[in-house]
N, C-alpha and C. Protein backbone atom coordinates (compact mmCIF):
# COMPACT_ATOMS: atom_id res chain seq x y z
N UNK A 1 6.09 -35.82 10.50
CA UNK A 1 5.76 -34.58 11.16
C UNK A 1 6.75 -34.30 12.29
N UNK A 2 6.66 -33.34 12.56
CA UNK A 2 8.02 -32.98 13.94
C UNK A 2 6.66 -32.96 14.74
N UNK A 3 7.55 -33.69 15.88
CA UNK A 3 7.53 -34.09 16.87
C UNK A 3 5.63 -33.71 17.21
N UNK A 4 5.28 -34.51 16.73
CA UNK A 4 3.44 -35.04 16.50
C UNK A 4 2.92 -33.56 16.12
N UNK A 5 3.40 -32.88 15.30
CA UNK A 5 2.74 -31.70 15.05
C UNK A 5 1.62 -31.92 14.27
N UNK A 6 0.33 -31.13 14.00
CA UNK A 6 -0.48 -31.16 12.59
C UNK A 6 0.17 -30.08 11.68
N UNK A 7 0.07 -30.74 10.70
CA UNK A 7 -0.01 -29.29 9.16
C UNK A 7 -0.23 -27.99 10.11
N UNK A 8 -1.25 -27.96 10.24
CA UNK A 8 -1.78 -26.32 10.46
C UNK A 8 -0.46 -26.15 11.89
N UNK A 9 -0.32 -26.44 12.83
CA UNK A 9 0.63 -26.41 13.27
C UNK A 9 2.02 -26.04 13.15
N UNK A 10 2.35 -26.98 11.76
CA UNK A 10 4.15 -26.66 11.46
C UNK A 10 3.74 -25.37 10.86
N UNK A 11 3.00 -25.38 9.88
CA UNK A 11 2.45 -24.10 9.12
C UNK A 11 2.99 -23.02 9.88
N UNK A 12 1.62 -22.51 11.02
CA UNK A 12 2.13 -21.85 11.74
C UNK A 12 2.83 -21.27 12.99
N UNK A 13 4.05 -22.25 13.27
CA UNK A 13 5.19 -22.09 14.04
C UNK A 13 5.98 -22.18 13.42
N UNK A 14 6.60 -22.73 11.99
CA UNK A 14 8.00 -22.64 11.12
C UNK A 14 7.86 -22.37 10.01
N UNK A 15 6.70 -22.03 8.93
CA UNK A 15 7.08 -21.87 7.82
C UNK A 15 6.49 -20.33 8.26
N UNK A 16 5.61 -19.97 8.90
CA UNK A 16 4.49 -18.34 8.81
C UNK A 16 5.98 -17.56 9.14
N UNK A 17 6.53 -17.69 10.80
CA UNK A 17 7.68 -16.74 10.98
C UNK A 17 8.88 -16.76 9.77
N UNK A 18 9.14 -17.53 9.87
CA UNK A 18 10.05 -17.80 8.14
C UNK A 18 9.93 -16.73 7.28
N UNK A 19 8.91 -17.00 7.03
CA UNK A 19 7.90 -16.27 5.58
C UNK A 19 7.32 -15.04 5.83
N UNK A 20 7.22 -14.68 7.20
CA UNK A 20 6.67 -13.10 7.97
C UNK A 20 7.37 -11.75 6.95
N UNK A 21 8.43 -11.95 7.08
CA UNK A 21 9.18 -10.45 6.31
C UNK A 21 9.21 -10.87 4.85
N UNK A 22 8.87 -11.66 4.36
CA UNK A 22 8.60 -11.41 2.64
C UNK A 22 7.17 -10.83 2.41
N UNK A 23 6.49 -11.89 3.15
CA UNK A 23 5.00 -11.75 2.86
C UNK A 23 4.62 -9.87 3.48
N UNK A 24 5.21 -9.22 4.70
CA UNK A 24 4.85 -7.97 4.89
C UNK A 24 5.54 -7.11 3.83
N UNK A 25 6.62 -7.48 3.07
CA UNK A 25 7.14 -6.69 1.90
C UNK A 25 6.35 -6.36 1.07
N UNK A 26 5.86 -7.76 0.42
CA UNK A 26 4.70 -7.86 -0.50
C UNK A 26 3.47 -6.78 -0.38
N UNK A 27 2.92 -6.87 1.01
CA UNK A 27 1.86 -6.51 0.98
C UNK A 27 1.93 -5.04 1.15
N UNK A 28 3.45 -4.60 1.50
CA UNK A 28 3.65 -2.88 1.59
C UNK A 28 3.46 -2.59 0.31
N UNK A 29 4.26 -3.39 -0.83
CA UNK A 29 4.04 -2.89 -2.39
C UNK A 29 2.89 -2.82 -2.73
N UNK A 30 1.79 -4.06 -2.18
CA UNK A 30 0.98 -4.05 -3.03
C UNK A 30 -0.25 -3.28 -2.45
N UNK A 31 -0.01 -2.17 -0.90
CA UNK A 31 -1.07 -1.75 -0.96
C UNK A 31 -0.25 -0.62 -1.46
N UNK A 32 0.85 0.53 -1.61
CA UNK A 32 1.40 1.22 -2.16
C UNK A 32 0.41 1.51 -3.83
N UNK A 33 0.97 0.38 -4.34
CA UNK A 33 0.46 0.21 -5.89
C UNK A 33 -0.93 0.63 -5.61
N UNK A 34 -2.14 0.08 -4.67
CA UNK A 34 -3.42 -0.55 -5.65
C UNK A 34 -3.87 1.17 -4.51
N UNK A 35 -3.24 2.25 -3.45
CA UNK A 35 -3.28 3.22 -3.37
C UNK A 35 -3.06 4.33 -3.92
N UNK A 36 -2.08 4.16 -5.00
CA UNK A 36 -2.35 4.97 -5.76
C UNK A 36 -2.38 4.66 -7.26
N UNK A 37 -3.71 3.85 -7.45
CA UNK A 37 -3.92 3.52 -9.13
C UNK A 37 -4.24 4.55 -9.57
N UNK A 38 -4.10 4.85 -10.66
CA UNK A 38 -4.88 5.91 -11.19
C UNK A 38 -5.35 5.16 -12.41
N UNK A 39 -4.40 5.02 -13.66
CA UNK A 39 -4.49 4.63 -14.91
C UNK A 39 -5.94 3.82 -14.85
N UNK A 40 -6.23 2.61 -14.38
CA UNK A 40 -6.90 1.62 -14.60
C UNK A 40 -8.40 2.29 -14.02
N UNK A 41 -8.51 3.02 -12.96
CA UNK A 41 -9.38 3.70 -12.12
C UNK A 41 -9.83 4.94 -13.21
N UNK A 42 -9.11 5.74 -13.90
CA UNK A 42 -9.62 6.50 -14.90
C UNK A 42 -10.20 6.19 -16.02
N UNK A 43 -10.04 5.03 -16.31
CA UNK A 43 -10.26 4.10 -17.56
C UNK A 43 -11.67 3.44 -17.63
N UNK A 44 -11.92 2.72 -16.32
CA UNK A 44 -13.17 2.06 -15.81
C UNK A 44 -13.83 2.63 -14.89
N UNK A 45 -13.68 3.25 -14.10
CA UNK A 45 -14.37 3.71 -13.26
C UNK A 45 -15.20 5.00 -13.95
N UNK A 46 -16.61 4.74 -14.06
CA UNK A 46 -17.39 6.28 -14.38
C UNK A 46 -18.20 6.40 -13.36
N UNK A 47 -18.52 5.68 -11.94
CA UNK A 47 -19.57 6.18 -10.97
C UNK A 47 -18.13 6.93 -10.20
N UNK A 48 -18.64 8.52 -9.74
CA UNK A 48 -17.98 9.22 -8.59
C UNK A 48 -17.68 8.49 -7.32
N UNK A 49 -18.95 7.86 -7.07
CA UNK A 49 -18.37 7.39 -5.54
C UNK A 49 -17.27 5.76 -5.74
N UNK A 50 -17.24 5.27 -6.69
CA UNK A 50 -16.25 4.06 -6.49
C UNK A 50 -15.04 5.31 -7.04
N UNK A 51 -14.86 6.15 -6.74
CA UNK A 51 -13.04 6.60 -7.36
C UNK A 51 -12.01 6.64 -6.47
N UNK A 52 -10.83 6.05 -6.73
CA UNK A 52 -9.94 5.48 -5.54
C UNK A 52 -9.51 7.41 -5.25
N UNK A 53 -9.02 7.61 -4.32
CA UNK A 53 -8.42 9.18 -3.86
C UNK A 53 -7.71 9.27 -4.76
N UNK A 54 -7.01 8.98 -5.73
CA UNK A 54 -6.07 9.55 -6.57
C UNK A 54 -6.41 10.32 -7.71
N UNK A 55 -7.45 9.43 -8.11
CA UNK A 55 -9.03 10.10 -9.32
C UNK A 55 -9.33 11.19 -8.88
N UNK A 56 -9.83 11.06 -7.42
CA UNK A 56 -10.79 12.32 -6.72
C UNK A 56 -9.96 13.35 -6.72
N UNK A 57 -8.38 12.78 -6.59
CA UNK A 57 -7.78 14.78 -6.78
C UNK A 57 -7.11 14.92 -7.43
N UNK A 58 -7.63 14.12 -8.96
CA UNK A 58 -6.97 14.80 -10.00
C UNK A 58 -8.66 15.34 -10.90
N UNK A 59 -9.29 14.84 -10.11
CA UNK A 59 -10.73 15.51 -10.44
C UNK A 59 -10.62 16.96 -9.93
N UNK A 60 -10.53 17.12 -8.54
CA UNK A 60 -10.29 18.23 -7.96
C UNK A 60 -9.71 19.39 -8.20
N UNK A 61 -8.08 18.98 -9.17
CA UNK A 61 -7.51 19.79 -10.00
C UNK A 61 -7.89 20.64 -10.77
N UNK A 62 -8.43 19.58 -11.75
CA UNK A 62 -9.15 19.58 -12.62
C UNK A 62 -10.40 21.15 -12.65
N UNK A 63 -11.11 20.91 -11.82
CA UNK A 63 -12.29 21.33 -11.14
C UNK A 63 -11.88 22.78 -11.20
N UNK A 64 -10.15 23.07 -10.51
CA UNK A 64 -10.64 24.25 -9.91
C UNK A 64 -8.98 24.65 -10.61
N UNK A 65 -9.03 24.68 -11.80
CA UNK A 65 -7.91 24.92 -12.89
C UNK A 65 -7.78 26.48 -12.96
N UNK A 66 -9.40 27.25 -12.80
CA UNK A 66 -9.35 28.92 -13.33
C UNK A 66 -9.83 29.48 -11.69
N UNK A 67 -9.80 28.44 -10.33
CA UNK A 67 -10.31 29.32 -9.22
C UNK A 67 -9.06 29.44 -8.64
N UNK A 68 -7.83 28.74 -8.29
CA UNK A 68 -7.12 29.16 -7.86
C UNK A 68 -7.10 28.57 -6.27
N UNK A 69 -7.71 28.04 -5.57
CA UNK A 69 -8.02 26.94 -4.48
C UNK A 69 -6.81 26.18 -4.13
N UNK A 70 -5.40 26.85 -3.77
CA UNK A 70 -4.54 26.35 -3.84
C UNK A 70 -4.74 25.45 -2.23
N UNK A 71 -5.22 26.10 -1.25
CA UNK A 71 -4.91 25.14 -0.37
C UNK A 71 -5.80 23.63 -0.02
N UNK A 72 -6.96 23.74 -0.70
CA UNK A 72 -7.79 22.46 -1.18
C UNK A 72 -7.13 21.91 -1.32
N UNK A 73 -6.39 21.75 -2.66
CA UNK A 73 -5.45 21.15 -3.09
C UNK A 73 -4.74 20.58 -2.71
N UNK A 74 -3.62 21.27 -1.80
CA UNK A 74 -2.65 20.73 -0.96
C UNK A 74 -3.35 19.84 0.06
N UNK A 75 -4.48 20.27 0.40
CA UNK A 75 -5.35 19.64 1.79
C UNK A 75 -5.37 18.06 0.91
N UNK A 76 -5.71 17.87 0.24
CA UNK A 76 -6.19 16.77 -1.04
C UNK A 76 -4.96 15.81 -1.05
N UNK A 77 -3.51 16.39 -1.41
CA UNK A 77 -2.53 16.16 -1.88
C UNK A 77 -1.71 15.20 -0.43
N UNK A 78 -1.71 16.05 0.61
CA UNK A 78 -1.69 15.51 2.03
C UNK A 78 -2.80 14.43 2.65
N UNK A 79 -3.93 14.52 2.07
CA UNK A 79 -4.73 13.39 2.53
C UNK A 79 -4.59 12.09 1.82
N UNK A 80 -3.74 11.97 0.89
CA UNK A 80 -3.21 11.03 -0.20
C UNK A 80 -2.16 10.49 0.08
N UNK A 81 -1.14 11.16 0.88
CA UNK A 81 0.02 10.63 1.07
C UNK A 81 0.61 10.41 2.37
N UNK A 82 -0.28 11.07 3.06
CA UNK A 82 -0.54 10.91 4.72
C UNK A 82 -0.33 9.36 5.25
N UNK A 83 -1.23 8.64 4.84
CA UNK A 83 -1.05 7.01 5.07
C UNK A 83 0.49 6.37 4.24
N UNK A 84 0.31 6.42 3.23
CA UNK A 84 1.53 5.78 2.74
C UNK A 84 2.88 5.98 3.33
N UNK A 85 3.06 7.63 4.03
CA UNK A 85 4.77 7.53 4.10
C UNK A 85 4.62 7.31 6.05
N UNK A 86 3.30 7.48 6.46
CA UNK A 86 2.79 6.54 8.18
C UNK A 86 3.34 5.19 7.77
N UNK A 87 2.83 4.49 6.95
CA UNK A 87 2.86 3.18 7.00
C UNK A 87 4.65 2.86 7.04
N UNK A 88 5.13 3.38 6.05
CA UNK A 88 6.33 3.37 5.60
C UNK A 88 7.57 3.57 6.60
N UNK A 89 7.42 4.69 7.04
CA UNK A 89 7.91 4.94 8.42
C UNK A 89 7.45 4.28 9.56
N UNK A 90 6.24 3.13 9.99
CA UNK A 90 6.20 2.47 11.05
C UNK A 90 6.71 1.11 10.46
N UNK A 91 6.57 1.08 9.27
CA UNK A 91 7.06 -0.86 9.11
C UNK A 91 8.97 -0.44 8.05
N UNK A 92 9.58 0.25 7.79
CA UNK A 92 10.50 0.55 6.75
C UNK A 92 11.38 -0.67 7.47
N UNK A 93 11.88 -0.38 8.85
CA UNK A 93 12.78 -1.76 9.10
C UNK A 93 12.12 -3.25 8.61
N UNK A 94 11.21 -2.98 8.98
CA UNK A 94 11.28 -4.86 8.54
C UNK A 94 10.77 -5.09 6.89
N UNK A 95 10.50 -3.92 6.36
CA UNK A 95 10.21 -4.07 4.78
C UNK A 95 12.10 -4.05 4.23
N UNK A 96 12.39 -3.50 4.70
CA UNK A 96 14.01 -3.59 4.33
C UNK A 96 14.88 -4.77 4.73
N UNK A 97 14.19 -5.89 5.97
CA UNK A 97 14.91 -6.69 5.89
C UNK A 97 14.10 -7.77 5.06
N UNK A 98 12.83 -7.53 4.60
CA UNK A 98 12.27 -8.60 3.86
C UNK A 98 12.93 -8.66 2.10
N UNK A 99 13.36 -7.34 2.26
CA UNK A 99 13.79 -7.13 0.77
C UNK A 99 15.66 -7.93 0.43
N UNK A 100 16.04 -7.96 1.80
CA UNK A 100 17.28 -8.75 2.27
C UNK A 100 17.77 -9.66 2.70
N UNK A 101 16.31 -10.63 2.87
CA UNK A 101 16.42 -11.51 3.44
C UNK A 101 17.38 -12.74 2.74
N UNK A 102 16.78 -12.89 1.29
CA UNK A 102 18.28 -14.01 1.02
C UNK A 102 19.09 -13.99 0.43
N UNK A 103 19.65 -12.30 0.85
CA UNK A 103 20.81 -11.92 0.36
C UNK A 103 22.37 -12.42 0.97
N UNK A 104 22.47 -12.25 2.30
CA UNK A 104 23.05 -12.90 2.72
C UNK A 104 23.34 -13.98 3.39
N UNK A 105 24.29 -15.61 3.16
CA UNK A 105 24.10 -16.08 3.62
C UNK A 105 25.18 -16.76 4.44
């Protein structure tokens, strides 16, 4: 062990910072992805209230095909993508250096 450390210790002081910008990469993709499922969510999902937002406004579409409700829509369309390009734009530097990290050495 360095210098009388425990496991949980080295853990997290040399391998967690290490491993910080892969592991926040990861988890940008993977809430990206599981935010906007649709396929799998249209497939299985038949109760209204479990439908991820992506269902709900292509339900919405759907809905209002002959009313013409264009700014619903957009309201819908913006409440969908509102978080993702926030997130994106507060973490993009360090998702870009996690994506770089062992590129150069």
């Amino acid at each position: 062990m360095i210098d009388g450390a425990t496991d949980f210790q080295v853990f997290s002081r040399v391998m967690l910072p290490l491993a910080a910008p892969g592991l926040l990469t990861a988890t940008i993709f993977n809430f990206i992805g599981l935010w906007n499922e649709f396929q799998l969510a249209l497939i299985f999902i038949q109760e209204p209230d479990l439908r991820p937002l992506s269902l709900s406004l292509y339900t919405l579409k759907n809905s209002m095909t002959y009313s013409g409700d264009w700014a619903g829509l957009f309201a819908g369309v913006v409440i969908v993508v509102v978080p993702t390009v926030i997130l994106f734009v507060i973490l993009s530097e360090r998702m870009i250096s996690g994506m770089t990290l062992g590129l150069v050495k």
